[in-house]
C-alpha atoms as a PDB file:
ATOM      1  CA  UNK A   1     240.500  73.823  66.056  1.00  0.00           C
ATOM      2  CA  UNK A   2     238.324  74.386  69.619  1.00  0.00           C
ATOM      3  CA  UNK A   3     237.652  78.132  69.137  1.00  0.00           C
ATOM      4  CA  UNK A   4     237.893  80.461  72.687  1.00  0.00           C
ATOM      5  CA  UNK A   5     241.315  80.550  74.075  1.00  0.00           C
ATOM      6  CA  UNK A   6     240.542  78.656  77.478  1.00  0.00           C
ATOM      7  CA  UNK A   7     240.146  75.767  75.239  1.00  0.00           C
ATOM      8  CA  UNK A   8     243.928  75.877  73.937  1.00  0.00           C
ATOM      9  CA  UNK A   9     245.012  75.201  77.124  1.00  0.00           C
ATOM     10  CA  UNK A  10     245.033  71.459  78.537  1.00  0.00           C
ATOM     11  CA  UNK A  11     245.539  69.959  82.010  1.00  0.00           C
ATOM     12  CA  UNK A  12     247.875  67.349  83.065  1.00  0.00           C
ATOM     13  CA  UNK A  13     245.278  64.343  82.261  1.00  0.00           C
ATOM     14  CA  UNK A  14     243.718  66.030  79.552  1.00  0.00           C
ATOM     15  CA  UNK A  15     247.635  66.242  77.966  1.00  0.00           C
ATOM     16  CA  UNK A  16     247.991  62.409  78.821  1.00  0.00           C
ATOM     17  CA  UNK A  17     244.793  61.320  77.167  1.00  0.00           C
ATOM     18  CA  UNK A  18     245.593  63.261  74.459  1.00  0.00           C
ATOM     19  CA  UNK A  19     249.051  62.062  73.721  1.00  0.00           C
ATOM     20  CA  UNK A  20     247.573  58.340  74.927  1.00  0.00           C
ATOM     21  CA  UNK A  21     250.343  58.285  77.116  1.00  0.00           C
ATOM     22  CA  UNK A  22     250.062  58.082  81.254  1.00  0.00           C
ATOM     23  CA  UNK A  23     250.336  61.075  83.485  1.00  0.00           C
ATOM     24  CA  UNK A  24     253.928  59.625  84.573  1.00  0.00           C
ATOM     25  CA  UNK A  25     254.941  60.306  80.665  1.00  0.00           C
ATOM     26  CA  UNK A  26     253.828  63.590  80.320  1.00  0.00           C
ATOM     27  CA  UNK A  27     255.859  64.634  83.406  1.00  0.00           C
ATOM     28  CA  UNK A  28     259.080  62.806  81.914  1.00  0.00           C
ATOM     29  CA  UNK A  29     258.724  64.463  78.688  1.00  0.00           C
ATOM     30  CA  UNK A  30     258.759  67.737  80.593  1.00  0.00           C
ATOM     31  CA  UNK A  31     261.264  66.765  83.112  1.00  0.00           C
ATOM     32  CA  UNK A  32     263.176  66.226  79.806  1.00  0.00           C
ATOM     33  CA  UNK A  33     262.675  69.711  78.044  1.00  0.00           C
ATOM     34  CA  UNK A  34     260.476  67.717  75.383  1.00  0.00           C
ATOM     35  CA  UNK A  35     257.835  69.179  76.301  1.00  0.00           C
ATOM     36  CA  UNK A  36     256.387  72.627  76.943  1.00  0.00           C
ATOM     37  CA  UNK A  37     254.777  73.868  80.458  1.00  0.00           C
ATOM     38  CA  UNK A  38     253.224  76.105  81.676  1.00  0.00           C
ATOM     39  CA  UNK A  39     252.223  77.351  85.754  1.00  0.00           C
ATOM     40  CA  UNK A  40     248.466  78.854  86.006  1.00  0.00           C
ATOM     41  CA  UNK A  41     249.264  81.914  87.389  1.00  0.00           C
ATOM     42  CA  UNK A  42     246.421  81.369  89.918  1.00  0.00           C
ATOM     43  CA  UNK A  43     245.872  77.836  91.459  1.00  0.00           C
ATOM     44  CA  UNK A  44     249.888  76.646  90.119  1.00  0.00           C
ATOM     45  CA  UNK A  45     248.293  73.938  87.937  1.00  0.00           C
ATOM     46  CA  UNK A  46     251.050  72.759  85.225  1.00  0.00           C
ATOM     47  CA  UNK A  47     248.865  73.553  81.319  1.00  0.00           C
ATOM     48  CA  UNK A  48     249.987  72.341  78.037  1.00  0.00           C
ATOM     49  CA  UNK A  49     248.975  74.397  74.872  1.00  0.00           C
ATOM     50  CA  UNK A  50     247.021  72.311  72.442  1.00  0.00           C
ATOM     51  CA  UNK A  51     249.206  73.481  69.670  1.00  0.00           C
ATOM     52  CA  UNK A  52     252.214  72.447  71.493  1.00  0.00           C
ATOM     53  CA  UNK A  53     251.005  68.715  72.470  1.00  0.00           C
ATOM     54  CA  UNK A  54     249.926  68.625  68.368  1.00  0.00           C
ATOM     55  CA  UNK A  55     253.544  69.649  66.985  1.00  0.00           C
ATOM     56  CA  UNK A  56     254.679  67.180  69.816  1.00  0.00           C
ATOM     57  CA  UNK A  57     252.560  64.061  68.792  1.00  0.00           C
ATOM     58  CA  UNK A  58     253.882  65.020  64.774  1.00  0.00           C
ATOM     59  CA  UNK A  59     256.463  62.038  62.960  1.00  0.00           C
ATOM     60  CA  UNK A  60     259.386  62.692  63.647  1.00  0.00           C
ATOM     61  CA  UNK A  61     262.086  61.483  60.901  1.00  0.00           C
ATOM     62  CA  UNK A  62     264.624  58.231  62.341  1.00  0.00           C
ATOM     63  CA  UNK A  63     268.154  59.347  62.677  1.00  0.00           C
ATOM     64  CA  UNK A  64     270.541  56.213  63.015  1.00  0.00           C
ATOM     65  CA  UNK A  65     272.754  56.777  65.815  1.00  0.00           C
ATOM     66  CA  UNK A  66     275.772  54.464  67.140  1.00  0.00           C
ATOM     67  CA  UNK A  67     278.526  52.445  65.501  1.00  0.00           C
ATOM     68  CA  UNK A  68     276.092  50.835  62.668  1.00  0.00           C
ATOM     69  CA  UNK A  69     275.308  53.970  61.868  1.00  0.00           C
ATOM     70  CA  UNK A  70     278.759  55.228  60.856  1.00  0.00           C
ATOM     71  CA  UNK A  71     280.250  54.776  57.244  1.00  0.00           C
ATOM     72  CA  UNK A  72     283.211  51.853  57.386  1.00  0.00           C
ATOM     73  CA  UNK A  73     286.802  53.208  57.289  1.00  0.00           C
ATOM     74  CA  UNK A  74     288.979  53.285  54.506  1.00  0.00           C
ATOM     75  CA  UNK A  75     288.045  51.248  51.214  1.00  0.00           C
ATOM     76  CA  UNK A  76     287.857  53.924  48.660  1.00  0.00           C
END
């Protein structure tokens, strides 16, 4: 893990090439609330924390969702 704190802390492209996903994504996923970010409080750039991107880019378990998902009716 990068060791001063100025290091935790990860621009817009720097996020994207992280993730390997495009600048456009990264601004979905926080559009979306799936993503932490943060203002600079000087300059207004958007920052990710490295910690948050990692926890983000973790597997995730499938949930089905829909009708095949659903146990049939009936037949016990």
């Amino acid at each position: 893990m990068p060791g001063s704190p100025l290091e935790q802390w990860l621009t817009v492209d720097q996020a994207a090439e992280y993730l390997g996903v495009t600048r456009r994504a990264i601004h979905k996923y926080v559009q979306l609330g799936k993503l932490p970010a943060f203002k600079a409080p000087v300059g207004g750039r958007t920052l990710f924390r490295r910690a948050d991107l990692a926890d983000f880019r973790a597997p995730r378990p499938i949930v089905p969702r829909g009708p095949a998902a659903r146990p049939p009716d009936g037949g016990a």
